[in-house]
N, C-alpha and C. Protein backbone atom coordinates (compact mmCIF):
# COMPACT_ATOMS: atom_id res chain seq x y z
N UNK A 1 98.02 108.01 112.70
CA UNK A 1 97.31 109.27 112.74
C UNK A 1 96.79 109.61 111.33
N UNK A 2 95.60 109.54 111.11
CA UNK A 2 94.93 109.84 109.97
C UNK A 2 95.04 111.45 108.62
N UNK A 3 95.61 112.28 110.25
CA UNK A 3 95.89 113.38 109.42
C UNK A 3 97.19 113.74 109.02
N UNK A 4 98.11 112.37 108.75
CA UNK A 4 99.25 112.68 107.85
C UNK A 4 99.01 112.16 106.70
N UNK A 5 98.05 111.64 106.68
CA UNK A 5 97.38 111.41 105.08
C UNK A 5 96.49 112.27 104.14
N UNK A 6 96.53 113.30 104.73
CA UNK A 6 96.01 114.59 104.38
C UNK A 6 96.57 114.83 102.99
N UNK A 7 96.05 114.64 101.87
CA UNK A 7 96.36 115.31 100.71
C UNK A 7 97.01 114.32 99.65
N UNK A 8 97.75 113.44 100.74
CA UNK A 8 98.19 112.65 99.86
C UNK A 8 97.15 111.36 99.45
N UNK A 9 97.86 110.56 97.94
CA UNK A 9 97.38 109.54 97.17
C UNK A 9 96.91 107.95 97.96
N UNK A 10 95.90 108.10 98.85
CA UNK A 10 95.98 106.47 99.60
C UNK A 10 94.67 105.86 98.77
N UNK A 11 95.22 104.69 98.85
CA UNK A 11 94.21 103.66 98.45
C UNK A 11 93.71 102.60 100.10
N UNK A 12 92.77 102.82 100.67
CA UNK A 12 92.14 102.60 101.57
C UNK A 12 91.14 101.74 101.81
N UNK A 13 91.90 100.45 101.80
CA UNK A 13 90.74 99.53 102.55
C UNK A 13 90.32 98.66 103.98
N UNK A 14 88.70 99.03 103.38
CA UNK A 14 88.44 98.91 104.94
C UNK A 14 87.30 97.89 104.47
N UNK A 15 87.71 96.72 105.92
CA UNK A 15 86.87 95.60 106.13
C UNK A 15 86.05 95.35 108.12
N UNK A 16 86.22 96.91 108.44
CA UNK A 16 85.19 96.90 109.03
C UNK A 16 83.94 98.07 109.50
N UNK A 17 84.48 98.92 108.29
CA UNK A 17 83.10 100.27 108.03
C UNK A 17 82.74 100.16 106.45
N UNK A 18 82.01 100.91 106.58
CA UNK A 18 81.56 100.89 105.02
C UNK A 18 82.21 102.08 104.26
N UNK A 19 82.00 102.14 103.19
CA UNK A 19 82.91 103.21 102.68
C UNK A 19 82.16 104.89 103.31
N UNK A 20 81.12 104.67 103.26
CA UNK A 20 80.31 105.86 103.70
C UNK A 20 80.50 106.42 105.06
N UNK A 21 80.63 105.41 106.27
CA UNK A 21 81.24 105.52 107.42
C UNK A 21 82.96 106.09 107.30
N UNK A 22 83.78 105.10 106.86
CA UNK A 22 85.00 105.72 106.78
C UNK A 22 85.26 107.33 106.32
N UNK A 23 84.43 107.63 105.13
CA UNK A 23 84.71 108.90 104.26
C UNK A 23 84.13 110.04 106.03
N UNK A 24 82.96 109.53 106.51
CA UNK A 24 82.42 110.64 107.82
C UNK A 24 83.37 110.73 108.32
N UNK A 25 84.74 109.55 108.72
CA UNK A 25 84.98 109.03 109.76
C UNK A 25 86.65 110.42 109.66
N UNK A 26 86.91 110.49 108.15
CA UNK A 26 87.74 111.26 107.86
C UNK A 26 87.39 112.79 107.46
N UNK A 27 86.56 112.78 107.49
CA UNK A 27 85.77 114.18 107.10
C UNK A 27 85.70 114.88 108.84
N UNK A 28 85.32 114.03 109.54
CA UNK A 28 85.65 114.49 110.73
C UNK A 28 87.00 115.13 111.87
N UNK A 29 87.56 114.19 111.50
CA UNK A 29 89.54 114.18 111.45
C UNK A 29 90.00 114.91 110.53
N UNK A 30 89.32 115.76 109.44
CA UNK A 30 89.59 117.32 108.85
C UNK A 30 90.70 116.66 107.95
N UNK A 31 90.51 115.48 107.22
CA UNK A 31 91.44 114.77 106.46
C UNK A 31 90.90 115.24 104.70
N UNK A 32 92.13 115.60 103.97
CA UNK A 32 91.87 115.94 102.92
C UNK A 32 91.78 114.72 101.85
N UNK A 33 90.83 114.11 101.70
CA UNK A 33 90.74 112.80 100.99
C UNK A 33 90.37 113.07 99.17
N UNK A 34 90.80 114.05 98.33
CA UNK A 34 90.43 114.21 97.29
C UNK A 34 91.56 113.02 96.50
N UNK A 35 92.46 112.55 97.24
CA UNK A 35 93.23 111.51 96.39
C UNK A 35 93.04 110.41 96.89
N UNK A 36 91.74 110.19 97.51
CA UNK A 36 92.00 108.82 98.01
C UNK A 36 91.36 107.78 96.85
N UNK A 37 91.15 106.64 97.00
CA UNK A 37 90.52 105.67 96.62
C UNK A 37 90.21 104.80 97.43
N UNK A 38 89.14 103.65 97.36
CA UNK A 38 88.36 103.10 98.53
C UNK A 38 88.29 101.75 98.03
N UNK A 39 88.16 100.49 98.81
CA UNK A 39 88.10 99.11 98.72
C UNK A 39 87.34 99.09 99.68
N UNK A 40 86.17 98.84 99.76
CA UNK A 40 84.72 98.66 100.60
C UNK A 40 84.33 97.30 100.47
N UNK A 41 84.81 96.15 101.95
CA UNK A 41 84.53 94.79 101.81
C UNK A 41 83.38 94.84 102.35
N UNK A 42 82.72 95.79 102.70
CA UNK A 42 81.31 95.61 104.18
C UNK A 42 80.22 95.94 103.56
N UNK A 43 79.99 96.93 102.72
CA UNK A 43 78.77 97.68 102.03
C UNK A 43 77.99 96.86 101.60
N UNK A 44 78.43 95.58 100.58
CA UNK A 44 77.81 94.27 100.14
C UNK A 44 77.13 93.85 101.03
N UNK A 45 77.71 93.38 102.23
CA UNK A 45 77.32 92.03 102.85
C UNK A 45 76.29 92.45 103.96
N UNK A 46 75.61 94.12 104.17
CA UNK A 46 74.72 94.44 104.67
C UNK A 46 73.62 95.57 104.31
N UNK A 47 73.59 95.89 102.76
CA UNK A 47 72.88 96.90 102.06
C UNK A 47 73.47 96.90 100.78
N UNK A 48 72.43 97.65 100.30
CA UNK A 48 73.04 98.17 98.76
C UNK A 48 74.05 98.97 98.56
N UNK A 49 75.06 99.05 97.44
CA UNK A 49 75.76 99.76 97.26
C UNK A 49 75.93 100.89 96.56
N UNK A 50 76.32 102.29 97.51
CA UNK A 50 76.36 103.09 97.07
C UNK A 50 76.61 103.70 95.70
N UNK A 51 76.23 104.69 94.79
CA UNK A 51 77.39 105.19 93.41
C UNK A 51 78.54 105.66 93.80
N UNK A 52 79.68 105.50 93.86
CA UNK A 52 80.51 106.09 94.03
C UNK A 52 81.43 105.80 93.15
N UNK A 53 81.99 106.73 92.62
CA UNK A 53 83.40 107.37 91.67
C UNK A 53 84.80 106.90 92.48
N UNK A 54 85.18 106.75 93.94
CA UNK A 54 86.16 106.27 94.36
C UNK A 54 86.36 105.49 94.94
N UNK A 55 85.48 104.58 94.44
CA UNK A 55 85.39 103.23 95.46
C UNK A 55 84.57 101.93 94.47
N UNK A 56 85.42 100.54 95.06
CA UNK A 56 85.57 99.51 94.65
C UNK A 56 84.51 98.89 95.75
N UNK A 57 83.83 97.91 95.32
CA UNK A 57 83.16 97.14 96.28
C UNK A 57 83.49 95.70 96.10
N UNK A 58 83.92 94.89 97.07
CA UNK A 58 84.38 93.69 97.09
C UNK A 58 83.04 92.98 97.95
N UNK A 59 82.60 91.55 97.67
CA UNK A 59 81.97 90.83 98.36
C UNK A 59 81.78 91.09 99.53
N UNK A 60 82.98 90.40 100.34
CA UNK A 60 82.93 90.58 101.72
C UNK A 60 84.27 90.42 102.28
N UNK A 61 84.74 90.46 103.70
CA UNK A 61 85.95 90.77 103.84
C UNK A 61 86.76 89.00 104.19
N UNK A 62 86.12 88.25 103.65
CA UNK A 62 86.21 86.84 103.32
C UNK A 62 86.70 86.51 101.96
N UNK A 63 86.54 87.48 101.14
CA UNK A 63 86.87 87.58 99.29
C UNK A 63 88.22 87.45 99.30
N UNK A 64 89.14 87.09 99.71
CA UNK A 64 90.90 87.07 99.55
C UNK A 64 90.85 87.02 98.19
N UNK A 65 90.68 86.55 97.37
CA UNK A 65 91.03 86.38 96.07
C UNK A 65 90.94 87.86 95.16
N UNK A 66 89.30 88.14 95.16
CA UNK A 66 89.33 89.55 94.89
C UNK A 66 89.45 90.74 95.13
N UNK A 67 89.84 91.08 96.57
CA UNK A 67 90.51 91.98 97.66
C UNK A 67 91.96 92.15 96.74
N UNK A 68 92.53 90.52 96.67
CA UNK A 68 93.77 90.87 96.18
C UNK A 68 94.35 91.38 94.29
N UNK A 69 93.26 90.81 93.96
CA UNK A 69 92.98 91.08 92.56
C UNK A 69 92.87 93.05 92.60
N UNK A 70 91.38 93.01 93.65
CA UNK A 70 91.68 94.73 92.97
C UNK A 70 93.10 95.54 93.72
N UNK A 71 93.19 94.83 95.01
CA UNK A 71 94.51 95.90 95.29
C UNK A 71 95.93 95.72 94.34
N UNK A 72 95.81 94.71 93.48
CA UNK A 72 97.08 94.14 92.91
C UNK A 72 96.90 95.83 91.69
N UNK A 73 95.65 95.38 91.19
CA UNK A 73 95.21 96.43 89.98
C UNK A 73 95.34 98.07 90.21
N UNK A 74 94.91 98.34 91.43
CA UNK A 74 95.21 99.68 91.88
C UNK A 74 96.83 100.03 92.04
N UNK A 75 97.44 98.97 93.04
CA UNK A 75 98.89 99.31 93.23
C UNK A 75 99.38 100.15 92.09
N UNK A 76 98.91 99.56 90.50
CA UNK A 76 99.58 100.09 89.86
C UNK A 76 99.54 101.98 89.77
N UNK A 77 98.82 102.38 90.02
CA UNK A 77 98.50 103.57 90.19
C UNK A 77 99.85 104.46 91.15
N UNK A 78 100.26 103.74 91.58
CA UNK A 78 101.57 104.34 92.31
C UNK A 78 100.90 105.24 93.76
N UNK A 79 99.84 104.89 95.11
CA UNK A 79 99.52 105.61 95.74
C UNK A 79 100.49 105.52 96.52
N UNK A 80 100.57 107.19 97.93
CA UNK A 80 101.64 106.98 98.68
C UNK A 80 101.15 105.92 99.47
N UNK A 81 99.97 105.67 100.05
CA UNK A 81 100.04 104.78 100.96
C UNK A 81 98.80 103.84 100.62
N UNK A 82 98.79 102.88 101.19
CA UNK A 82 97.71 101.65 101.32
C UNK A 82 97.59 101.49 102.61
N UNK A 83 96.20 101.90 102.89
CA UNK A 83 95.86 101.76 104.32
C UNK A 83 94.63 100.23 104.37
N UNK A 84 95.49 99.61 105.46
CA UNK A 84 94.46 98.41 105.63
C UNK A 84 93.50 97.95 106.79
N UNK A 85 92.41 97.99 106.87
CA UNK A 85 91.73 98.03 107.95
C UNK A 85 90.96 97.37 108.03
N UNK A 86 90.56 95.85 108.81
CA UNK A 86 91.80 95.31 109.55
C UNK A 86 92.07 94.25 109.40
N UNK A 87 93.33 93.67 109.27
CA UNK A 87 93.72 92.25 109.23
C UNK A 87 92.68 91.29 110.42
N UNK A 88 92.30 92.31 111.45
CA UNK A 88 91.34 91.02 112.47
C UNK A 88 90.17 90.83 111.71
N UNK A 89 89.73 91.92 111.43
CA UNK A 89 88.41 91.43 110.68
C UNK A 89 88.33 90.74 109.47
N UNK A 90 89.70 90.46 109.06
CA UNK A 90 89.67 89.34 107.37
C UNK A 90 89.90 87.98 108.11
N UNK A 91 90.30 88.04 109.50
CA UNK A 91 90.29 86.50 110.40
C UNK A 91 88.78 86.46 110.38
N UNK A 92 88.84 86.86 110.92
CA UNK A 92 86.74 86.94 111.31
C UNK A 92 86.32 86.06 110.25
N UNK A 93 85.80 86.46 108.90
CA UNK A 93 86.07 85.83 107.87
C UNK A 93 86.47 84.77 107.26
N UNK A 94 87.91 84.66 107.38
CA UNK A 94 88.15 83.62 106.76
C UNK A 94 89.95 82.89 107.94
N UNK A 95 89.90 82.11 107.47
CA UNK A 95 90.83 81.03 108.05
C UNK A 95 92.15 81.77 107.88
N UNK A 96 93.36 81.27 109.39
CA UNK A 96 94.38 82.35 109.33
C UNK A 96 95.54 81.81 108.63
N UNK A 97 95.44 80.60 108.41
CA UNK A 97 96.36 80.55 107.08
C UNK A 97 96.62 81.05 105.59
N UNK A 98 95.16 81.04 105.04
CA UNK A 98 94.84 81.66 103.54
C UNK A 98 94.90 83.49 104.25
N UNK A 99 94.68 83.62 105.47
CA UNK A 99 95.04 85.18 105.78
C UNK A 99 96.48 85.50 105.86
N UNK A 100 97.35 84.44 105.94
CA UNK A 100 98.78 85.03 106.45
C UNK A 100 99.42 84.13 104.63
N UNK A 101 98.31 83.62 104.11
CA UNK A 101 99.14 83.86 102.66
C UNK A 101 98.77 85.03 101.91
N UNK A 102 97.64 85.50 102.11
CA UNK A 102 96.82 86.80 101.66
C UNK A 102 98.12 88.09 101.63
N UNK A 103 98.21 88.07 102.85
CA UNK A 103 99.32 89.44 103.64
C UNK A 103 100.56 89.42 102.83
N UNK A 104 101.33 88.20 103.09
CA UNK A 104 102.34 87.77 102.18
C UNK A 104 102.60 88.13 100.96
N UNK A 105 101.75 87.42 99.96
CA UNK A 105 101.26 87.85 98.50
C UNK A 105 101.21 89.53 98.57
N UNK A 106 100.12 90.06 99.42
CA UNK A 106 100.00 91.54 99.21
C UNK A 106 101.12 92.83 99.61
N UNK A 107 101.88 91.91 100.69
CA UNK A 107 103.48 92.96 101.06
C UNK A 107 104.37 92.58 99.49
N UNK A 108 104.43 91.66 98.97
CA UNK A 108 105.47 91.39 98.53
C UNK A 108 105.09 92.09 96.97
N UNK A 109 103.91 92.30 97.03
CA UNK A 109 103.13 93.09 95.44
C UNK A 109 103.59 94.82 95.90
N UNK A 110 103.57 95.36 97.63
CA UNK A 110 103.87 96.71 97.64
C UNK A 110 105.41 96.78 97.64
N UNK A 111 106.20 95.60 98.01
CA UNK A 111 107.60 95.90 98.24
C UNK A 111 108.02 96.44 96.75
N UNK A 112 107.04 95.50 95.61
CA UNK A 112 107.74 96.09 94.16
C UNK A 112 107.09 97.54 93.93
N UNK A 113 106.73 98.14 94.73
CA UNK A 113 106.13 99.59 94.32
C UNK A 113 106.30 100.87 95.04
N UNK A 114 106.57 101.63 95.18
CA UNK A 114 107.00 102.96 95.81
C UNK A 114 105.93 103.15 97.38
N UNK A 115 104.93 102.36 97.47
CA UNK A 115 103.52 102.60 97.93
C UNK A 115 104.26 102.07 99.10
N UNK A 116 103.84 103.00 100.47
CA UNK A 116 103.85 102.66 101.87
C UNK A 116 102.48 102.07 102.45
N UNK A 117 103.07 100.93 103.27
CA UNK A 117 101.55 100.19 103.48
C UNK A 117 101.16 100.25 105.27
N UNK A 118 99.97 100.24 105.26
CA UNK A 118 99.89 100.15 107.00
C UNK A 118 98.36 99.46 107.15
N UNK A 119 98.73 97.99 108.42
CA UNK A 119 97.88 97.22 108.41
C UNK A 119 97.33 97.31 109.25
N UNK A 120 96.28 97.53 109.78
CA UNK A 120 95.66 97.64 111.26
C UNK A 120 95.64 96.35 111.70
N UNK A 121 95.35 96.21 113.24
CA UNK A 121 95.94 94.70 113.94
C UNK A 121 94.83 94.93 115.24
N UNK A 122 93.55 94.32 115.29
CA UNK A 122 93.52 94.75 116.73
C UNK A 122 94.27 94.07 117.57
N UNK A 123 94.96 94.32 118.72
CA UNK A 123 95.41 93.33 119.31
C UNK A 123 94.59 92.80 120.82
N UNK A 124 94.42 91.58 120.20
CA UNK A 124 93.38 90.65 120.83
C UNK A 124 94.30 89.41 121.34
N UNK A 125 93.54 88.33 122.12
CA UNK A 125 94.54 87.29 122.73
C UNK A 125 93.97 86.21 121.61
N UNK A 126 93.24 85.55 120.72
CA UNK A 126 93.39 84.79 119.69
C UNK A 126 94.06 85.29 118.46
N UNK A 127 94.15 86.47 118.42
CA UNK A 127 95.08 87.02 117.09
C UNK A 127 96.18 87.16 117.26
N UNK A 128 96.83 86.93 118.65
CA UNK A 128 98.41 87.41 118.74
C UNK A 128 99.08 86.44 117.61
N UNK A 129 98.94 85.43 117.30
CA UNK A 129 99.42 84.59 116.70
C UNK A 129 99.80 85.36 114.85
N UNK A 130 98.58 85.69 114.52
CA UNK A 130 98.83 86.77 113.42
C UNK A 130 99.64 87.78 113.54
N UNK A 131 99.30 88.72 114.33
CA UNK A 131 100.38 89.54 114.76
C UNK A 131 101.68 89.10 114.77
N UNK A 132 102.01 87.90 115.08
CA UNK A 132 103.44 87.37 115.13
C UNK A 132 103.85 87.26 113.70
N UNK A 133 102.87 86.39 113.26
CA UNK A 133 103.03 85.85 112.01
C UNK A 133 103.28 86.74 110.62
N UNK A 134 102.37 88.17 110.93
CA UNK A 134 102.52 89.26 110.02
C UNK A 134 103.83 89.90 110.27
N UNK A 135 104.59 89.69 110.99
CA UNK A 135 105.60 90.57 111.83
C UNK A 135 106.68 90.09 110.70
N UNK A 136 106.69 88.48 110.09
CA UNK A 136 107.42 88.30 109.00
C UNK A 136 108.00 89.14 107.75
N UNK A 137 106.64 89.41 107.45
CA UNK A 137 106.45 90.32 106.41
C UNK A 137 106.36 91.27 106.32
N UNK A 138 106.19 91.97 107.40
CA UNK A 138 106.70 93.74 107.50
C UNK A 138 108.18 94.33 108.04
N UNK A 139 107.88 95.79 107.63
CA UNK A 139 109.34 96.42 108.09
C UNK A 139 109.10 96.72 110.20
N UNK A 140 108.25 97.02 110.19
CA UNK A 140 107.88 96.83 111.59
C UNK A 140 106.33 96.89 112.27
N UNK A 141 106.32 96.82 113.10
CA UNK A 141 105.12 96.88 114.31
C UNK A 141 105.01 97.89 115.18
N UNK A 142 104.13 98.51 115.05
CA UNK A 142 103.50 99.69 115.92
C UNK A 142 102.88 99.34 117.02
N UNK A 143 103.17 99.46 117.89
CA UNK A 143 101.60 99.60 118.98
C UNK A 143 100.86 100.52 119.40
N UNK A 144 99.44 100.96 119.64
CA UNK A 144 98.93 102.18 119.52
C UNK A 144 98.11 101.27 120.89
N UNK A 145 97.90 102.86 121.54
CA UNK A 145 97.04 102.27 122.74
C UNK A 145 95.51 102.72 122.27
């Protein structure tokens, strides 16, 4: 639920809206986003990119390397949460091995930090396998209908 993030410090990335979509998407849901920060893998890979003051633009949601570079760099910032959106769409992208070392690497960078993380999952019948596989590395699994 988007509006328990109301107020508080998230660092928010999303690899399947653009940052401009997401910010409507919470402006709508009456979400107080003055602490957020933004990781925008989509804006690149279909228009120019916006100016924006709270937001990072990464290639595309295929970039594992620098996805993880800037979230490694932000973590330090101490946000309450890291919202990730979505592990299906970084399959899309790229291959689910370098994705389930991606996840790995990136839980084990929030376990050293105060920061609560939440990964979106669509659940689909070629991704269950991720889903399983991410299930390693987290404290648990949600299902949302």
């Amino acid at each position: 639920n988007a509006k328990k993030l109301s107020g508080k410090s998230v660092c928010y990335v999303t690899l399947n809206k653009t940052y401009d979509s997401v910010k409507e998407m919470l402006k709508k849901s009456r979400v107080n986003t003055s602490n957020f920060i933004y990781i925008d893998a989509i804006s690149k890979t279909i228009k120019g990119v916006p100016e924006a003051d709270d937001c990072y633009f990464v290639a595309s949601p295929g970039a594992l390397t620098e996805i993880s570079l800037v979230i490694s760099k932000f973590l330090k910032h101490n946000f309450d949460y890291l919202v990730f959106d979505s592990l299906t769409n970084m399959i899309i992208y790229a291959k689910k091995a370098p994705v389930a070392k991606f996840l790995s690497s990136i839980v084990n960078k929030i376990k050293s930090t105060d920061t609560k993380a939440v990964f979106y999952v669509l659940k689909a019948g070629q991704d269950e396998s991720v889903i399983k596989q991410s299930g390693m590395f987290v404290d648990k699994i949600l299902e949302a209908d």
